[in-house]
N, C-alpha and C. Protein backbone atom coordinates (compact mmCIF):
# COMPACT_ATOMS: atom_id res chain seq x y z
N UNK A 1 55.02 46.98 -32.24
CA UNK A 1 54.22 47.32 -33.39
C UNK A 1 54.15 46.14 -34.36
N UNK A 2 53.19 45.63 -35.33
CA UNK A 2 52.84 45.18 -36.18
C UNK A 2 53.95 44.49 -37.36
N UNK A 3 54.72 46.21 -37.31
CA UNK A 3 55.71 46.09 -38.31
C UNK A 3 56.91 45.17 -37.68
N UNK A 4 57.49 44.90 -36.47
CA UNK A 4 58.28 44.26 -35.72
C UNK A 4 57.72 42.95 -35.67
N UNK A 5 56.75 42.36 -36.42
CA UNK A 5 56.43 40.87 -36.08
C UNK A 5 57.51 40.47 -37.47
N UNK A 6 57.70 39.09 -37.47
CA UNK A 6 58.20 38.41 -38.87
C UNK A 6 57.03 38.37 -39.37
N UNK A 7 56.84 38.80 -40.92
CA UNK A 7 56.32 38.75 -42.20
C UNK A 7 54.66 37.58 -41.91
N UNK A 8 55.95 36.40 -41.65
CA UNK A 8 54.75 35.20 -41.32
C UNK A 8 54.14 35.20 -40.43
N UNK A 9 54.37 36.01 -39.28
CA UNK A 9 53.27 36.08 -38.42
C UNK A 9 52.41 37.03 -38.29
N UNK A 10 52.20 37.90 -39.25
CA UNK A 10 50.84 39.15 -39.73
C UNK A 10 50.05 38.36 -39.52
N UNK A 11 48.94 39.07 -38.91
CA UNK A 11 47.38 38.45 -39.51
C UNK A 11 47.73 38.47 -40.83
N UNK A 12 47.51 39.39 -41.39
CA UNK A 12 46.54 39.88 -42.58
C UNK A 12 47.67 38.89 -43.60
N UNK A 13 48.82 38.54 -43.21
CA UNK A 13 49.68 37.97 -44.33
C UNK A 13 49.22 36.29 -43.92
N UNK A 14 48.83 35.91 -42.67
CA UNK A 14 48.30 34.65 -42.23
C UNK A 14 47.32 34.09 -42.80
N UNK A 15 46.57 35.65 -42.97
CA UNK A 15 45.04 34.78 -43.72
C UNK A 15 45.21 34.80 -45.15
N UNK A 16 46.13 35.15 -45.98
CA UNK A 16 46.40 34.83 -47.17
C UNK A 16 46.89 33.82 -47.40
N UNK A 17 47.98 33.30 -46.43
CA UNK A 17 48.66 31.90 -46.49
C UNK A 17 47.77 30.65 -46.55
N UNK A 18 47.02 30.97 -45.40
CA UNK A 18 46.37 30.12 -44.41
C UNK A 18 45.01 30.09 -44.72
N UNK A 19 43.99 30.73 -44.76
CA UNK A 19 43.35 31.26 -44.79
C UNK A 19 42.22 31.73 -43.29
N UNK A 20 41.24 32.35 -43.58
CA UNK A 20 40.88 33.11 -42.17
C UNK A 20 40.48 31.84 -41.36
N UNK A 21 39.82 31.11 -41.38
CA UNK A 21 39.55 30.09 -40.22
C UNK A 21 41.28 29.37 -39.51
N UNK A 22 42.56 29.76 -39.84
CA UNK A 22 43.28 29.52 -39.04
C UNK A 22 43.89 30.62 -38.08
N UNK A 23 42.92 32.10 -38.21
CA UNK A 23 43.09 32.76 -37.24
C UNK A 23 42.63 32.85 -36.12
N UNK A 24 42.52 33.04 -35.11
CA UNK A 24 41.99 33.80 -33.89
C UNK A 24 41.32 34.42 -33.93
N UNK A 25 40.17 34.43 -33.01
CA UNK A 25 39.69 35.93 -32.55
C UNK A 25 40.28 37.13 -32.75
N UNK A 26 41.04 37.02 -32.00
CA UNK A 26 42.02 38.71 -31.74
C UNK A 26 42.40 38.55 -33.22
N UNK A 27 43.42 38.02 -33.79
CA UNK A 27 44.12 38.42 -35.00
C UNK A 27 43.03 39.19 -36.12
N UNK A 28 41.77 38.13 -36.28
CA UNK A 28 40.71 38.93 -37.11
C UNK A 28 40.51 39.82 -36.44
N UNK A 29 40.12 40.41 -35.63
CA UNK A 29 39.75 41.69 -34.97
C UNK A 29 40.68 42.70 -34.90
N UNK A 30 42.15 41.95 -35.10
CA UNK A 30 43.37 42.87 -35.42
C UNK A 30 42.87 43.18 -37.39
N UNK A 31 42.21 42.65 -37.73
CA UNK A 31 41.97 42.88 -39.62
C UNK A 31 41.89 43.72 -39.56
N UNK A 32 40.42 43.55 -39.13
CA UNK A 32 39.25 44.77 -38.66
C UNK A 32 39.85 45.56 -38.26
N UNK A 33 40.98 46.00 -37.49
CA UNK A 33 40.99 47.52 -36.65
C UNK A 33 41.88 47.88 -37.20
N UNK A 34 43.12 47.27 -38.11
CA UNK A 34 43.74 47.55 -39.44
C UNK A 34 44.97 48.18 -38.45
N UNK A 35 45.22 49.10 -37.38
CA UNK A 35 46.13 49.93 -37.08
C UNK A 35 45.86 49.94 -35.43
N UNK A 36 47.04 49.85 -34.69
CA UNK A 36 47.20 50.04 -33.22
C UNK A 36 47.29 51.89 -33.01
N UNK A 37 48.09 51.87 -31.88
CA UNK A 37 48.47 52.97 -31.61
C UNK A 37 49.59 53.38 -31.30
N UNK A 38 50.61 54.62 -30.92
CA UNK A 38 51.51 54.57 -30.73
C UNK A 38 52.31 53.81 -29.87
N UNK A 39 51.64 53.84 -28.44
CA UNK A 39 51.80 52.87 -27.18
C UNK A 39 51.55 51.51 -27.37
N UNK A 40 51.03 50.50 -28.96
CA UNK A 40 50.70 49.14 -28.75
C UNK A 40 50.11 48.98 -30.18
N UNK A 41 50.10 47.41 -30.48
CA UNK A 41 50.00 47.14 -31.30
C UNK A 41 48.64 46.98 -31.32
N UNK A 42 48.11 46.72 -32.85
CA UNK A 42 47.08 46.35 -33.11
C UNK A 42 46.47 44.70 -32.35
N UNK A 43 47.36 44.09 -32.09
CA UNK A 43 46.86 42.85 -31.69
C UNK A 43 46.79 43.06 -30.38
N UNK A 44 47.43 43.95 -29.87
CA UNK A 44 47.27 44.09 -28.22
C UNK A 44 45.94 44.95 -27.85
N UNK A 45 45.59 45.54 -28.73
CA UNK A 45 44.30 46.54 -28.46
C UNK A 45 43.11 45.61 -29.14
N UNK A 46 43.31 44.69 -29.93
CA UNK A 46 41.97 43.64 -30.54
C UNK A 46 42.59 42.71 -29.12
N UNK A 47 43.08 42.41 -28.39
CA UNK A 47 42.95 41.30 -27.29
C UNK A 47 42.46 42.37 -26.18
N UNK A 48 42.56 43.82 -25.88
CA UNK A 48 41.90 44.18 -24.46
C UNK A 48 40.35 44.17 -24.85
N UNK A 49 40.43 44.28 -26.59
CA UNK A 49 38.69 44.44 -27.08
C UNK A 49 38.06 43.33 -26.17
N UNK A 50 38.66 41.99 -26.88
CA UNK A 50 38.25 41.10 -26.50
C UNK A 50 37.90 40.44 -24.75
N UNK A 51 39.34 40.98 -24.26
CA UNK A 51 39.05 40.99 -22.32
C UNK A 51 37.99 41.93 -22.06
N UNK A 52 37.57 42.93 -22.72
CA UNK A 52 36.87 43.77 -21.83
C UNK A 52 35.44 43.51 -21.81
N UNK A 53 35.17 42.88 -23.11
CA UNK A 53 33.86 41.83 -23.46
C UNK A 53 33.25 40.46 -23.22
N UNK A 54 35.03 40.30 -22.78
CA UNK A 54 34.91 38.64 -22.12
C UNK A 54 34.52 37.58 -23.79
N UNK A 55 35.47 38.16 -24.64
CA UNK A 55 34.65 37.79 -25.98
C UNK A 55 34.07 37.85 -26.73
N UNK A 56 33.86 37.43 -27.74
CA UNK A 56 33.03 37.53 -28.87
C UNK A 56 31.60 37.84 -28.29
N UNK A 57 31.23 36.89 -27.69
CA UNK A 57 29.62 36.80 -27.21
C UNK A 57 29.37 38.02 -26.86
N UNK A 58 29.60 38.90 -25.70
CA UNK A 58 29.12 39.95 -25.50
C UNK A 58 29.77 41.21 -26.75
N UNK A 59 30.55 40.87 -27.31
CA UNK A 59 31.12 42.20 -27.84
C UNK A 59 30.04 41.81 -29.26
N UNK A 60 29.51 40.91 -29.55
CA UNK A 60 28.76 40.97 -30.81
C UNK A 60 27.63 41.66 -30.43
N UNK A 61 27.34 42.23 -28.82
CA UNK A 61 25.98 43.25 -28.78
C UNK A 61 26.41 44.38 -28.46
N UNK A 62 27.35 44.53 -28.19
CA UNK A 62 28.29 46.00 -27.60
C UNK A 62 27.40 46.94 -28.48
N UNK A 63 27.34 48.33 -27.99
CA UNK A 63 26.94 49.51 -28.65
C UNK A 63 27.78 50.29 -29.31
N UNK A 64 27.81 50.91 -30.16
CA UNK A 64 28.87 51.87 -30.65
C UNK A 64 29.67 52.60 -29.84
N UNK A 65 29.09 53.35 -28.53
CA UNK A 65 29.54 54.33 -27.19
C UNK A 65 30.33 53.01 -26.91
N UNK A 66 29.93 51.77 -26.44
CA UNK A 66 30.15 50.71 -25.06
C UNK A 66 31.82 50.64 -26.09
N UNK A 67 32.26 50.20 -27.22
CA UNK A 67 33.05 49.99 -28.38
C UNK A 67 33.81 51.11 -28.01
N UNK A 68 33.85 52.30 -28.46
CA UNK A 68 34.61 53.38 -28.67
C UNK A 68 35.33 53.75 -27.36
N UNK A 69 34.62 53.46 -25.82
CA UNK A 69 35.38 53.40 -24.84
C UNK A 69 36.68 52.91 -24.75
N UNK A 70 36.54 51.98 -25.74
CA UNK A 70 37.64 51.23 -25.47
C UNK A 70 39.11 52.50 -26.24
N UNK A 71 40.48 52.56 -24.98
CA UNK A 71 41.68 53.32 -25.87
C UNK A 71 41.97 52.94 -26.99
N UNK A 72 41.75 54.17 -28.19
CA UNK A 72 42.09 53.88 -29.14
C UNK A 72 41.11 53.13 -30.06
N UNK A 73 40.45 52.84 -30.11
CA UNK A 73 39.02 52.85 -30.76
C UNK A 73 38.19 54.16 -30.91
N UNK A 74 38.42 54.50 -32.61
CA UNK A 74 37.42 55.70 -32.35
C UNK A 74 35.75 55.26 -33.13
N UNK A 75 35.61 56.01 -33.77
CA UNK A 75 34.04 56.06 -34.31
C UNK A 75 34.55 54.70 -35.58
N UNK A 76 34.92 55.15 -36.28
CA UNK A 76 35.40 54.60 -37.92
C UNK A 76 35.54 53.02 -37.17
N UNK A 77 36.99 53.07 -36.47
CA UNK A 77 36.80 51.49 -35.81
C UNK A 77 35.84 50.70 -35.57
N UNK A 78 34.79 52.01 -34.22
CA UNK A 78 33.89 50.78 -33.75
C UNK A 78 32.38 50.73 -34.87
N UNK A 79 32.62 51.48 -35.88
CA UNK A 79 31.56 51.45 -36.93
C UNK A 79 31.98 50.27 -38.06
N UNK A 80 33.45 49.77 -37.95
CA UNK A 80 33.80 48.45 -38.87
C UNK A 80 33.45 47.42 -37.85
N UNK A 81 33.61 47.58 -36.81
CA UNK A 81 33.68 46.14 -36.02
C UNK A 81 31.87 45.79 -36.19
N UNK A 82 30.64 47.09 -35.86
CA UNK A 82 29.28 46.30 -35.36
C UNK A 82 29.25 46.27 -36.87
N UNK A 83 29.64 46.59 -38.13
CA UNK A 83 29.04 46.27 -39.33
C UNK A 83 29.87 44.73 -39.77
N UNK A 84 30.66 44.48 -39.03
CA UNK A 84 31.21 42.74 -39.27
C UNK A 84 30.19 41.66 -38.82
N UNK A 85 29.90 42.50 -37.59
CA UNK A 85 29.03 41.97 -36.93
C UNK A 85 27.36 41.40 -37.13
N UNK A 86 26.81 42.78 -37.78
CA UNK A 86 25.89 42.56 -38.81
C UNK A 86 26.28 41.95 -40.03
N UNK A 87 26.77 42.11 -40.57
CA UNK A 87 27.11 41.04 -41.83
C UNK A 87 26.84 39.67 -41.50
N UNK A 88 28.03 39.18 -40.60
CA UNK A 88 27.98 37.79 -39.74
C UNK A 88 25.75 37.27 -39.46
N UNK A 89 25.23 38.28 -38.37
CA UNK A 89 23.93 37.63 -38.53
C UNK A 89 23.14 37.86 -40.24
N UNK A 90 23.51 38.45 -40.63
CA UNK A 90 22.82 38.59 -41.97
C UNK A 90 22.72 37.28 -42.81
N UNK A 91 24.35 36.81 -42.67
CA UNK A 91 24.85 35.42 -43.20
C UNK A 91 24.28 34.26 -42.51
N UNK A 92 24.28 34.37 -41.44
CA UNK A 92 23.34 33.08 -41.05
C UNK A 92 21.83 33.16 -40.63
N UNK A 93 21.07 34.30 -41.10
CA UNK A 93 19.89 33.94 -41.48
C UNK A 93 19.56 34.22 -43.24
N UNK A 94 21.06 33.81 -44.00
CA UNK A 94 20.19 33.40 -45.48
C UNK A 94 20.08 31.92 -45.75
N UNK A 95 20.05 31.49 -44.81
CA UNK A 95 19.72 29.71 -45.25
C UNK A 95 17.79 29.78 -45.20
N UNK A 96 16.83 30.74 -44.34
CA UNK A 96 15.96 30.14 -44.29
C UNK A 96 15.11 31.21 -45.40
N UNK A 97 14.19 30.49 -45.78
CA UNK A 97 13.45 31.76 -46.95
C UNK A 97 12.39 32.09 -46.15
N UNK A 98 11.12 32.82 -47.14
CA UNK A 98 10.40 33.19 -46.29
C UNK A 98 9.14 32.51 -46.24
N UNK A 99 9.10 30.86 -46.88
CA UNK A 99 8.55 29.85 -46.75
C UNK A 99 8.30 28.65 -45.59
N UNK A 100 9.25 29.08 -44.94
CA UNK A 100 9.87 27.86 -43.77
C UNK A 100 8.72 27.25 -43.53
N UNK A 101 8.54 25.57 -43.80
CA UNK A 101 8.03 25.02 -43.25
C UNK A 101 8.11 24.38 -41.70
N UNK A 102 7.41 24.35 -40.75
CA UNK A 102 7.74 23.74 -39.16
C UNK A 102 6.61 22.87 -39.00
N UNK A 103 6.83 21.38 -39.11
CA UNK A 103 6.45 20.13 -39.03
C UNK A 103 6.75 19.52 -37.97
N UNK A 104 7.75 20.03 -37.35
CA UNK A 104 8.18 19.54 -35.88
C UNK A 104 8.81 20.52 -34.84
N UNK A 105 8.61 20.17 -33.80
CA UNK A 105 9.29 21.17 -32.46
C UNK A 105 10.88 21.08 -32.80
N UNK A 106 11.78 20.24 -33.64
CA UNK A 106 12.98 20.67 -33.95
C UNK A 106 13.48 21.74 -35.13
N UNK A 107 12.10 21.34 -36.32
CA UNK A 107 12.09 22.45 -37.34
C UNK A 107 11.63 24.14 -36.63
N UNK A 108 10.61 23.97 -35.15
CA UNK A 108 10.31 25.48 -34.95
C UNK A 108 11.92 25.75 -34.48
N UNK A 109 12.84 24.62 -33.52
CA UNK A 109 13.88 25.16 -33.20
C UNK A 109 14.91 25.34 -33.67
N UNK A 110 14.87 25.07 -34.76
CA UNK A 110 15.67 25.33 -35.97
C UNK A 110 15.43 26.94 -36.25
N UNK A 111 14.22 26.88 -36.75
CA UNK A 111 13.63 28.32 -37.10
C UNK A 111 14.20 29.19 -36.91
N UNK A 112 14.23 29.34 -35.44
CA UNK A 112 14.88 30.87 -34.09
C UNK A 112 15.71 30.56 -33.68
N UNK A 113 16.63 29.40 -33.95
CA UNK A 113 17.66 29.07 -33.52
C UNK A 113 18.97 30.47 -33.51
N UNK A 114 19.04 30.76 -34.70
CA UNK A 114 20.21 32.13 -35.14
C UNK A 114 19.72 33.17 -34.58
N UNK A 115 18.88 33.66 -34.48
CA UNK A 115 18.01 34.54 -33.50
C UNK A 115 18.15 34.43 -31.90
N UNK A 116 18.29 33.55 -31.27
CA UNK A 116 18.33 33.33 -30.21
C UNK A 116 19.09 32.80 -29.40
N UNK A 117 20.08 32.16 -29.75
CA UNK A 117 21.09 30.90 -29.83
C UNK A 117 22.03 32.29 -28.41
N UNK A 118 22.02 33.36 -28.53
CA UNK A 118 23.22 34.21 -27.63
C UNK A 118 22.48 34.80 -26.84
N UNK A 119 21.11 34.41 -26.53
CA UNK A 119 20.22 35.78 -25.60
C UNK A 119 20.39 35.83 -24.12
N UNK A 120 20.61 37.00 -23.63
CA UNK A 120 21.21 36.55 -21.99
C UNK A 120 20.37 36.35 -21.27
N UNK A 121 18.92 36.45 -21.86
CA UNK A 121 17.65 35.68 -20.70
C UNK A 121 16.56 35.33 -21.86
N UNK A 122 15.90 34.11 -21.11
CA UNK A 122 15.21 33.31 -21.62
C UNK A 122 14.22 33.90 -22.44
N UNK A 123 13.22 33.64 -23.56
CA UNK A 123 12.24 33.61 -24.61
C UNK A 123 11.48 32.93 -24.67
N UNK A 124 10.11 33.04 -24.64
CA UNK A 124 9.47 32.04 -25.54
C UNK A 124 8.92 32.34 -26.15
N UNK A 125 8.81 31.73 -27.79
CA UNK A 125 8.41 32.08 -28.48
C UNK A 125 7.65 31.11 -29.68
């Protein structure tokens, strides 16, 4: 359990020290899920998240059902994890307004870049 780690090795006490870019995957995803289960810790159930998605990449499209499969993930969980998730694209499309100029084939790929940058088959657009 969580409570059996030393002090200094919490996430949540890590990213106060440290701050969040010296965590992990799993450990933030241990934030996010705040509580394990009786059988395992929170960091052991944010790392099968992560094996069963093969990662970030696919688990940032996971569905709410595809999420909650997972033991011990219920609704509340997998309703914090896709709203991190949305937040995250929200944040990287406020750099462009709704002016964007495209003067060049690197400014259109700039454009759709955040949009497209994870798609598992090709676009054109």
């Amino acid at each position: 359990m969580i409570r059996d780690f030393p002090q200094d090795e919490r996430p949540r006490e890590r990213l106060i020290q440290n701050g969040a870019s010296s965590l992990s995957n799993q450990e933030l995803l241990a934030i996010l899920l705040r509580t394990g289960t009786k059988q395992e810790s929170v960091i052991q159930m944010a790392n099968r998240l992560l094996k069963k998605f093969e990662g970030l990449h696919l688990l940032k499209d996971a569905s709410l059902e595809e999420i909650m499969n997972i033991r011990g993930i219920g609704l509340a969980k997998a309703v914090q994890i896709l709203a991190a998730f949305e937040l995250g694209r929200r944040i990287a499309n406020l750099s462009y307004d709704d002016r964007y100029v495209i003067r060049s084939p690197e400014d259109g790929a700039n454009f759709v870049m955040n949009d497209m940058r994870f798609l598992a088959q090709e676009h054109f657009v």
